[in-house]
C-alpha atoms as a PDB file:
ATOM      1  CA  UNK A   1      28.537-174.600 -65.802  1.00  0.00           C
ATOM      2  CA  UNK A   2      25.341-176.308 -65.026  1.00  0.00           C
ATOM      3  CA  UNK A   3      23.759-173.508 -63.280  1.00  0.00           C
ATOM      4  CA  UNK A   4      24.362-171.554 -66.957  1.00  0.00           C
ATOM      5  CA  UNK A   5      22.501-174.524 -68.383  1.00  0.00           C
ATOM      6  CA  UNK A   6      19.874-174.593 -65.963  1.00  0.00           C
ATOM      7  CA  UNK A   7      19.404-170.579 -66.246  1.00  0.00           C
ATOM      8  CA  UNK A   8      18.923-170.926 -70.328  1.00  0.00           C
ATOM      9  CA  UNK A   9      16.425-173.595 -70.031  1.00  0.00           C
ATOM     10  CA  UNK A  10      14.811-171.550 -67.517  1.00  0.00           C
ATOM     11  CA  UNK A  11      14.931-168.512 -70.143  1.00  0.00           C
ATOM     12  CA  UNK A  12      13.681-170.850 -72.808  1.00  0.00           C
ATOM     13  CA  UNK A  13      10.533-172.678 -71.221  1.00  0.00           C
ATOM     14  CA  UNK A  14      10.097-168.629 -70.044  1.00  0.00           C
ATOM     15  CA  UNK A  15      10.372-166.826 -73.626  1.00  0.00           C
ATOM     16  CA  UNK A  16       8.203-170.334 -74.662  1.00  0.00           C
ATOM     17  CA  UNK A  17       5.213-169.325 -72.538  1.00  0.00           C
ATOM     18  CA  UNK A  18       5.048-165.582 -73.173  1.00  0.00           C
ATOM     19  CA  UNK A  19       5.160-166.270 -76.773  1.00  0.00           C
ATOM     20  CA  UNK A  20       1.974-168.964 -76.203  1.00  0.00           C
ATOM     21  CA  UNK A  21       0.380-166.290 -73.995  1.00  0.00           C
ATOM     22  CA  UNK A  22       0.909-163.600 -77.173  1.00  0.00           C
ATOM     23  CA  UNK A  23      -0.808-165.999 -79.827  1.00  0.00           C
ATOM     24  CA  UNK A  24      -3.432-166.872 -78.153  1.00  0.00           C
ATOM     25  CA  UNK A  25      -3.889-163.177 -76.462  1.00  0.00           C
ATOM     26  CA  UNK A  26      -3.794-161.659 -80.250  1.00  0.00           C
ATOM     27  CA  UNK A  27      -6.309-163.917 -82.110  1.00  0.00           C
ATOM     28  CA  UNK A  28      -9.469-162.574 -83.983  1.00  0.00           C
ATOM     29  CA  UNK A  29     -12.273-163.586 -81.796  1.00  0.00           C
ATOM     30  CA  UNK A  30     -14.678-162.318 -84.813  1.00  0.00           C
ATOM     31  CA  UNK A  31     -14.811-164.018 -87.481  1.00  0.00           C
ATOM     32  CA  UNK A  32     -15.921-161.478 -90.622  1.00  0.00           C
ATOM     33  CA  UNK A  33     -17.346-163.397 -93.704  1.00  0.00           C
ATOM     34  CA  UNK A  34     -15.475-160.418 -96.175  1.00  0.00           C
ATOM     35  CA  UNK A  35     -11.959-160.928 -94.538  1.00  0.00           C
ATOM     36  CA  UNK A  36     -11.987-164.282 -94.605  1.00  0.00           C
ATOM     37  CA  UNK A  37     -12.916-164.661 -98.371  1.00  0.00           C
ATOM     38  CA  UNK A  38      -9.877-164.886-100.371  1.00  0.00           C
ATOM     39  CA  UNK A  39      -9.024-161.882-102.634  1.00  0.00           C
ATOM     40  CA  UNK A  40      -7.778-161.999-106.045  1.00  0.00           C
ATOM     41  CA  UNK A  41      -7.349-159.504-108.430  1.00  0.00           C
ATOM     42  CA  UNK A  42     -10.278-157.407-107.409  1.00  0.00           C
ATOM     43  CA  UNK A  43     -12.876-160.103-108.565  1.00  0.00           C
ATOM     44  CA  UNK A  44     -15.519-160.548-106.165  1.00  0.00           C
ATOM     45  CA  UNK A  45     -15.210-163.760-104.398  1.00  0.00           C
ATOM     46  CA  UNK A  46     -19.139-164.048-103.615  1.00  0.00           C
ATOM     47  CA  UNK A  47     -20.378-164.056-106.788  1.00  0.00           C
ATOM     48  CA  UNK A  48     -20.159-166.145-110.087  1.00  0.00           C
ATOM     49  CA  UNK A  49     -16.548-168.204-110.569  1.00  0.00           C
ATOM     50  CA  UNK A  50     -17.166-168.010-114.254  1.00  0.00           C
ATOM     51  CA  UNK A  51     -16.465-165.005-114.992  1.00  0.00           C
ATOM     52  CA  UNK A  52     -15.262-164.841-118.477  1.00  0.00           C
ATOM     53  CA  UNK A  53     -11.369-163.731-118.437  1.00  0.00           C
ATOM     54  CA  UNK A  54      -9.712-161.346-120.814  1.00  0.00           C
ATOM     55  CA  UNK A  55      -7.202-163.442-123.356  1.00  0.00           C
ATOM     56  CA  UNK A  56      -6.075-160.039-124.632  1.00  0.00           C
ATOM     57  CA  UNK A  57      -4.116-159.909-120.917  1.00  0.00           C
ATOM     58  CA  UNK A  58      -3.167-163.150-121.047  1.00  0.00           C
ATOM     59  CA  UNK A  59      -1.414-162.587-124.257  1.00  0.00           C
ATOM     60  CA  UNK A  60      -0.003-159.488-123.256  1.00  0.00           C
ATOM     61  CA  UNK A  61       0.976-160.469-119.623  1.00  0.00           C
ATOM     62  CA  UNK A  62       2.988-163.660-121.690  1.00  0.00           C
ATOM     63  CA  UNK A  63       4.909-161.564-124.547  1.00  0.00           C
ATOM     64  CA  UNK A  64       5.281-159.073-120.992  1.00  0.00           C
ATOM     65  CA  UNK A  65       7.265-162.424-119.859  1.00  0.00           C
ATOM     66  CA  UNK A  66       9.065-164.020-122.895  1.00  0.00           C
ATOM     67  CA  UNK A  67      10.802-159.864-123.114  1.00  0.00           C
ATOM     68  CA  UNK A  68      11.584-160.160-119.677  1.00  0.00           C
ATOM     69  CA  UNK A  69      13.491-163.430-119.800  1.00  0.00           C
ATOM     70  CA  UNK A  70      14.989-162.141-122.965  1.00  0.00           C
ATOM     71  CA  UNK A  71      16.297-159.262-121.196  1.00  0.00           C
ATOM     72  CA  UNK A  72      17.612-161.719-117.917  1.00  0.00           C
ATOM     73  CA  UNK A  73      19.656-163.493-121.635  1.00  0.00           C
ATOM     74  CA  UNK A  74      21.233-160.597-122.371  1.00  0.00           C
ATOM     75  CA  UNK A  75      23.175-159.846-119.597  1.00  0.00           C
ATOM     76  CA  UNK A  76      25.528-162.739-119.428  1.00  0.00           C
ATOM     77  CA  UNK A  77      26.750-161.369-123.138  1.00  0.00           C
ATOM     78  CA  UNK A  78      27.682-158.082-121.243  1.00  0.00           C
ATOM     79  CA  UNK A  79      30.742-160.320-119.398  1.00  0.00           C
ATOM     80  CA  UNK A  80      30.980-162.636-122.502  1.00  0.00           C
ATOM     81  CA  UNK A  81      31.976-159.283-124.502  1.00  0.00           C
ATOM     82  CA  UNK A  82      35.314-158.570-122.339  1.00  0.00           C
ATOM     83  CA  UNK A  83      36.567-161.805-123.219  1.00  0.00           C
ATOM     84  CA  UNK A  84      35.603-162.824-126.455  1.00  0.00           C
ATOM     85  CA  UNK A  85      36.069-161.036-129.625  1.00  0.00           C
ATOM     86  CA  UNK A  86      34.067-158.687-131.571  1.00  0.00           C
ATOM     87  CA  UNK A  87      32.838-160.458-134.115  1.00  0.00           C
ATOM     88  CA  UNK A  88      31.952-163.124-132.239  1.00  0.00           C
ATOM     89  CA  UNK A  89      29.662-160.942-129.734  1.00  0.00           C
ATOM     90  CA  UNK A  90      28.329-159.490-132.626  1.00  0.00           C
ATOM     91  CA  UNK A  91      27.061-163.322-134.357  1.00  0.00           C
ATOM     92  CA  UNK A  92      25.753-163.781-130.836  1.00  0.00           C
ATOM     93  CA  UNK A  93      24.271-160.359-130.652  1.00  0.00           C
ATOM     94  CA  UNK A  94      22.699-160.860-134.299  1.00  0.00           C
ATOM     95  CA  UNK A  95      21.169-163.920-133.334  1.00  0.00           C
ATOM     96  CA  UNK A  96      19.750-162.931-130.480  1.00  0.00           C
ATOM     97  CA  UNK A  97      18.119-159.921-132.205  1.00  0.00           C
ATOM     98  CA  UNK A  98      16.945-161.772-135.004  1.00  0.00           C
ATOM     99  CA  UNK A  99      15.620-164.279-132.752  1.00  0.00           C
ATOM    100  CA  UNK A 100      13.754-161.305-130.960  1.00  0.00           C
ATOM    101  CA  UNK A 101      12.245-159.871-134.379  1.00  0.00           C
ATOM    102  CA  UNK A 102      11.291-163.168-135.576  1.00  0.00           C
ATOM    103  CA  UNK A 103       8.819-164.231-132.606  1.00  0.00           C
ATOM    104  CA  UNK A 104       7.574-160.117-132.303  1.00  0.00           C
ATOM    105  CA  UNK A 105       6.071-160.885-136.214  1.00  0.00           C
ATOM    106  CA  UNK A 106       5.176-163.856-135.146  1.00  0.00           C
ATOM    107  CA  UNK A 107       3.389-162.450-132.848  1.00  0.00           C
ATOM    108  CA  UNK A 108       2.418-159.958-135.286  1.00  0.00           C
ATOM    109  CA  UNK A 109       1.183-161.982-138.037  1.00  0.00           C
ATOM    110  CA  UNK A 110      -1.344-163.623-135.449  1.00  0.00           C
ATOM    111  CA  UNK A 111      -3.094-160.399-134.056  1.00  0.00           C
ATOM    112  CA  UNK A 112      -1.890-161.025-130.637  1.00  0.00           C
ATOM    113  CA  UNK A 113      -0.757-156.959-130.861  1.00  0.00           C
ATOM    114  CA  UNK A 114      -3.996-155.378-132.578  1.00  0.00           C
ATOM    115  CA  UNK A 115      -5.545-153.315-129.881  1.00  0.00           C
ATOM    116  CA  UNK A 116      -8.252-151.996-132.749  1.00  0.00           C
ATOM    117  CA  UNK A 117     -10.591-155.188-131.340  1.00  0.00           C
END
């Protein structure tokens, strides 16, 4: 029993140094300005940080979101339609939907979906 023990802290403090030996063996020894600049969404980290940023994308990019937690919503109502009744799913459904239309003219209304400017 103890020679088990001693063999698997042998194997340990073994495995222990090779992986050591591997880090330090596989480091960068140059160190490149362009890799180590951060990169982000194809903006060029050396130049200006004010670059002015489209709030057409944001917009988008946020009624991309508020559909795709809508959408995450709606499948619960697929289990909730085996047990419940049909009218009932179909309040719920109408709800949801009018919900849905309500913030798309919402969205509407404001100009957040005119692509003419």
């Amino acid at each position: 029993m103890i020679m088990i023990f001693s063999m698997t802290i042998i194997l340990m403090l073994i495995t222990l140094i090779v992986m050591i030996l591997a880090s330090l063996l596989s480091k960068k020894s140059i160190i490149d300005r362009e890799k180590s600049s951060p990169f982000e969404c194809g903006f060029d980290p050396k130049s200006s940080s004010r670059l002015p940023f489209s709030l057409r994308f944001f917009l988008i990019a946020v009624i991309f979101l508020i559909f795709d937690v809508e959408i995450a919503l709606l499948l619960p109502l697929i289990i909730l339609f085996t047990v419940s009744s049909m009218t009932f799913w179909f309040y719920i459904g109408s709800f949801f939907i009018l919900i849905l239309l309500l913030g798309l003219y919402h969205e509407w209304n404001q100009g957040a979906l005119n692509w003419a400017n």
